[in-house]
Protein backbone atom coordinates (compact mmCIF):
# COMPACT_ATOMS: atom_id res chain seq x y z
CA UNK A 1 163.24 73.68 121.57
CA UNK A 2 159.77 74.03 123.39
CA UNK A 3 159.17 70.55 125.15
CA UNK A 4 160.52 67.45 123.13
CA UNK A 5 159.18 69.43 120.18
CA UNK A 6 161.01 71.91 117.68
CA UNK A 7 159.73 74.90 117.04
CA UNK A 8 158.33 75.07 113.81
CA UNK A 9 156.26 72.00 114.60
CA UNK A 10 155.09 73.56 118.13
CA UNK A 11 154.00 76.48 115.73
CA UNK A 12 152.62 74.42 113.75
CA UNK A 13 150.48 72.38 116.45
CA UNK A 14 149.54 75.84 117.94
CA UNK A 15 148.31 77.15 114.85
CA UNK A 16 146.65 73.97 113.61
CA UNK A 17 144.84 73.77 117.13
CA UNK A 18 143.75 77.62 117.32
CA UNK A 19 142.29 77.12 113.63
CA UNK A 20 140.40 73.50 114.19
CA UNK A 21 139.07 75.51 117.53
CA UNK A 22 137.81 78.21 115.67
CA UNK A 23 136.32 76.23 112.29
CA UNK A 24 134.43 73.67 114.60
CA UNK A 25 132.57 77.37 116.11
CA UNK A 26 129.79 76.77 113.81
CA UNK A 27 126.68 75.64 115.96
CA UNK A 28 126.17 77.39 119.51
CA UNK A 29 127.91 76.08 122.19
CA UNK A 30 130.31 73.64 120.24
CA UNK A 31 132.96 74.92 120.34
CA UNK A 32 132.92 75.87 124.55
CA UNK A 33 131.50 72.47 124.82
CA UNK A 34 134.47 70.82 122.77
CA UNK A 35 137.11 72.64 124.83
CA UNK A 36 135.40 72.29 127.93
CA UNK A 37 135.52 68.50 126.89
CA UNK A 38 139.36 68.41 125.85
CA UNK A 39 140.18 70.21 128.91
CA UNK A 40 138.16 68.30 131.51
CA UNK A 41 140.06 64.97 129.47
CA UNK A 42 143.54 66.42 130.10
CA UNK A 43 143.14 67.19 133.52
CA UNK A 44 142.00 63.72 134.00
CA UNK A 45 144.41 63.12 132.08
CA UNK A 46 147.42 64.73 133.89
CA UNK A 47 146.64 63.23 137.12
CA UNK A 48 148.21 59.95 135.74
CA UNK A 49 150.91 61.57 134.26
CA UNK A 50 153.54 61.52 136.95
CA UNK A 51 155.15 64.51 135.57
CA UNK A 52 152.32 67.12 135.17
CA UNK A 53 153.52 70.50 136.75
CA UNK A 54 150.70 72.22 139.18
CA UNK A 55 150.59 74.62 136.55
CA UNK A 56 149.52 72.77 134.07
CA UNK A 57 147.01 71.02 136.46
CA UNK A 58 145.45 74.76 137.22
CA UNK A 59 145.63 76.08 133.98
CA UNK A 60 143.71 72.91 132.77
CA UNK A 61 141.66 73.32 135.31
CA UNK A 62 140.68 77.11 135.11
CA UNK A 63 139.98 76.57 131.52
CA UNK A 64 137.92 73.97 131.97
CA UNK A 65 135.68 75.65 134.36
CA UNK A 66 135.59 78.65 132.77
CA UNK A 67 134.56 76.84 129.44
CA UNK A 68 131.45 75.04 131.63
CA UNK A 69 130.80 78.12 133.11
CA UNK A 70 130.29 80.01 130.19
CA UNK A 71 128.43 76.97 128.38
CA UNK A 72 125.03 77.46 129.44
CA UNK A 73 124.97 80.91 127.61
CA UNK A 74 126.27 79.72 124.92
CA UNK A 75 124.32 76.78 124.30
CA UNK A 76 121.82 76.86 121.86
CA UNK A 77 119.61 79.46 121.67
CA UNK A 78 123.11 80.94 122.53
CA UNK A 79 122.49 84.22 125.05
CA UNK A 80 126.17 85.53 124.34
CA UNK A 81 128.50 84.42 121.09
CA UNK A 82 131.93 83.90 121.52
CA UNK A 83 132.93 84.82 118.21
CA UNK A 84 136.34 84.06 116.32
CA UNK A 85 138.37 85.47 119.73
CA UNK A 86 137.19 83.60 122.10
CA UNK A 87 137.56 79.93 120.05
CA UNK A 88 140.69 80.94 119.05
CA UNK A 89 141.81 82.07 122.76
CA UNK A 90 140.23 79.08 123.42
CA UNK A 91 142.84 77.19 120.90
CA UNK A 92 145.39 78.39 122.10
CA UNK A 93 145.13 77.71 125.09
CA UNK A 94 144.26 74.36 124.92
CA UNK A 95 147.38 73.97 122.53
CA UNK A 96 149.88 75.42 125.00
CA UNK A 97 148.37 73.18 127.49
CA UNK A 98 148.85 70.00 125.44
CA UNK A 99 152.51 71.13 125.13
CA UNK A 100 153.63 71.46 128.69
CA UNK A 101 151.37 69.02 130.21
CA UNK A 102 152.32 66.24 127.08
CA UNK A 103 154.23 66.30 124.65
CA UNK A 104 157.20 67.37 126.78
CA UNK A 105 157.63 64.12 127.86
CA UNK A 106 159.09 61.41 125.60
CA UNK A 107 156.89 58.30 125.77
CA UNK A 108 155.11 57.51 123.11
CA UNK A 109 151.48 57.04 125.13
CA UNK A 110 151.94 61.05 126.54
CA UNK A 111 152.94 62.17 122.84
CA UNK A 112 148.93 60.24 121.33
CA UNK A 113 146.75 62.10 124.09
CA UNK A 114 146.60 65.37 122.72
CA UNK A 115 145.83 63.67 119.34
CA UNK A 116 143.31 61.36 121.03
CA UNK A 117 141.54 64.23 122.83
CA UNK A 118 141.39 67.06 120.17
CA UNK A 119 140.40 64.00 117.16
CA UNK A 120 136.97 65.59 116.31
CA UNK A 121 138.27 69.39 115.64
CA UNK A 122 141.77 68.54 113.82
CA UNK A 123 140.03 65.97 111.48
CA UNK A 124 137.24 68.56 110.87
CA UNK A 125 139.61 70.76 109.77
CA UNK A 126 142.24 68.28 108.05
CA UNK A 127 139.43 66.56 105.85
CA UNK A 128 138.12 70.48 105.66
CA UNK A 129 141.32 71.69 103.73
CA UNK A 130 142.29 68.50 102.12
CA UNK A 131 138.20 68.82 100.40
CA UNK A 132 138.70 72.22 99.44
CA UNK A 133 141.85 71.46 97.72
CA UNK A 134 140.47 68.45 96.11
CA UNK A 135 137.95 70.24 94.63
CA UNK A 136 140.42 73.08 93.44
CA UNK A 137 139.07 75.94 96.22
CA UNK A 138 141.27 77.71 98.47
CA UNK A 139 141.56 75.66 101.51
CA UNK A 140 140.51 79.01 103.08
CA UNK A 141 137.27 79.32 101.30
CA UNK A 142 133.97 78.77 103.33
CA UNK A 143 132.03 75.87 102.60
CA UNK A 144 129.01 73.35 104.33
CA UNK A 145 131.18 70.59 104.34
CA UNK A 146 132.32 70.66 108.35
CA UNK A 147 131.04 67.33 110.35
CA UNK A 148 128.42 69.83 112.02
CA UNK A 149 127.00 71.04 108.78
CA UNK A 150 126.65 67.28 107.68
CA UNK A 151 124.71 66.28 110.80
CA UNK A 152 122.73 69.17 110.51
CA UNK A 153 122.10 67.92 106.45
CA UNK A 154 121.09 64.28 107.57
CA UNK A 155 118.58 65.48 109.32
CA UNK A 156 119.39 65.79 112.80
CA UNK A 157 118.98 69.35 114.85
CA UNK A 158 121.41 72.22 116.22
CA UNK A 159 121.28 70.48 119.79
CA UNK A 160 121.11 66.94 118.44
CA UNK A 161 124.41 67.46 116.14
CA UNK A 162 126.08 69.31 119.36
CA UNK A 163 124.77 66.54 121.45
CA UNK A 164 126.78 63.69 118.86
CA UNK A 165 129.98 65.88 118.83
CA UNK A 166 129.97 66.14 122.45
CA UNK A 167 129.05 62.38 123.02
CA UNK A 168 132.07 61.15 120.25
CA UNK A 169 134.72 64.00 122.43
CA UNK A 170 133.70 62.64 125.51
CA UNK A 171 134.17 59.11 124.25
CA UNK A 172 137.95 60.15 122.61
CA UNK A 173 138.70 61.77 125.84
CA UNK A 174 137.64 58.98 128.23
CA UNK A 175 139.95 56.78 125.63
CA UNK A 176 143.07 59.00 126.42
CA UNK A 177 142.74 58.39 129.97
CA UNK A 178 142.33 54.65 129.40
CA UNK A 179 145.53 55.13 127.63
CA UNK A 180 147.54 56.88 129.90
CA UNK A 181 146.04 54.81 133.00
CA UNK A 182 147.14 51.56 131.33
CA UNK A 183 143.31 49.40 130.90
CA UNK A 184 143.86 50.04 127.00
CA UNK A 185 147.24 49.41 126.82
C-alpha cells in the first residue's frame, strides 16, 4: 500500500497524470505553465496541511521553480521544446507529489485537492479518450479535439488559448487552497 491508496490505483493515478501531462503539451509553454501552476497550488497547498513532510514541501517547491524557470523559453515562440520527456517527467512528478503530500492522509478535503488542482489536464484527457471511443477510434489515435485545439478553432490565438488555460488552473488551484484552508468549506 503506497499512502491510503492501493497500488494498482496509485499506478493508475501515476499513469493517468504522466499521460494528461503529456496530451495537454500541445501549444508552447502549456504544459510548463500547467505544472508550474499545479505545483505552485500544492505548495500553497501543503502549508495548510498539518501533515506535509519537508520533502514534499521542497520537492513541490523545486519543481515549481524549475517549471517557472524554464517557462519563459518555452513560451510561445518557444526557444527550447520540452518534448514528450520532459511533460511526462513533468507528470510524474507532479503525481508522486500529489501522493505523499495528499492522498496519504485520510480526510476527505486532502483526498479532492489533487483532483481540484490537476481538473484541466485529466478532463482533457478523460473527455479525449471517452471521444475517441465514442466515435469508434482508438483512444490512442491523434485527433484536434483537446480543449487547446478548440480554443485555438473559436478563434482565439496560441498565447490567448494558453493565457485561458492558465487563468481556469490558477482559478482551480486557488479553489484547493480555499478548500483545504476552510473559507469554502
Amino acid at each position: 500500500e503506497f499512502g491510503s491508496f492501493s497500488i494498482p490505483l496509485t499506478v493508475f493515478w501515476i499513469v493517468f497524470l504522466i499521460n494528461a501531462t503529456n496530451l495537454i503539451d500541445g501549444l508552447d509553454g502549456l504544459s510548463c505553465g500547467v505544472s508550474a501552476i499545479s505545483a505552485c497550488s500544492m505548495l500553497l497547498a501543503s502549508f495548510f496541511v498539518d501533515e506535509a513532510t519537508l520533502t514534499v514541501i521542497l520537492m513541490t517547491g523545486i519543481l515549481a521553480g524549475s517549471c517557472i524557470g524554464f517557462l519563459p523559453f518555452n513560451f510561445n515562440p518557444a526557444k527550447i521544446f520540452m518534448g514528450d520527456t520532459g511533460s511526462m517527467f513533468l507528470g510524474f512528478t507532479l503525481a508522486i507529489i500529489s501522493i505523499q503530500g495528499f492522498f496519504k492522509f485520510h480526510a476527505v478535503v486532502s483526498f479532492c485537492i489533487p483532483f481540484i488542482v490537476f481538473a484541466v489536464p485529466l478532463f482533457d484527457t478523460a473527455f479525449a479518450f471517452i471521444r475517441r471511443m465514442a466515435k469508434g477510434k482508438s483512444p490512442f489515435s491523434a485527433d484536434r479535439g483537446h480543449i487547446h485545439h478548440r480554443l485555438i478553432d473559436m478563434g482565439f490565438n496560441q498565447k490567448q488559448s494558453v493565457m485561458i488555460l492558465y487563468a481556469i488552473c490558477a482559478i482551480l488551484g486557488t479553489s484547493a487552497i480555499l478548500i483545504i484552508d476552510g473559507k469554502i468549506l
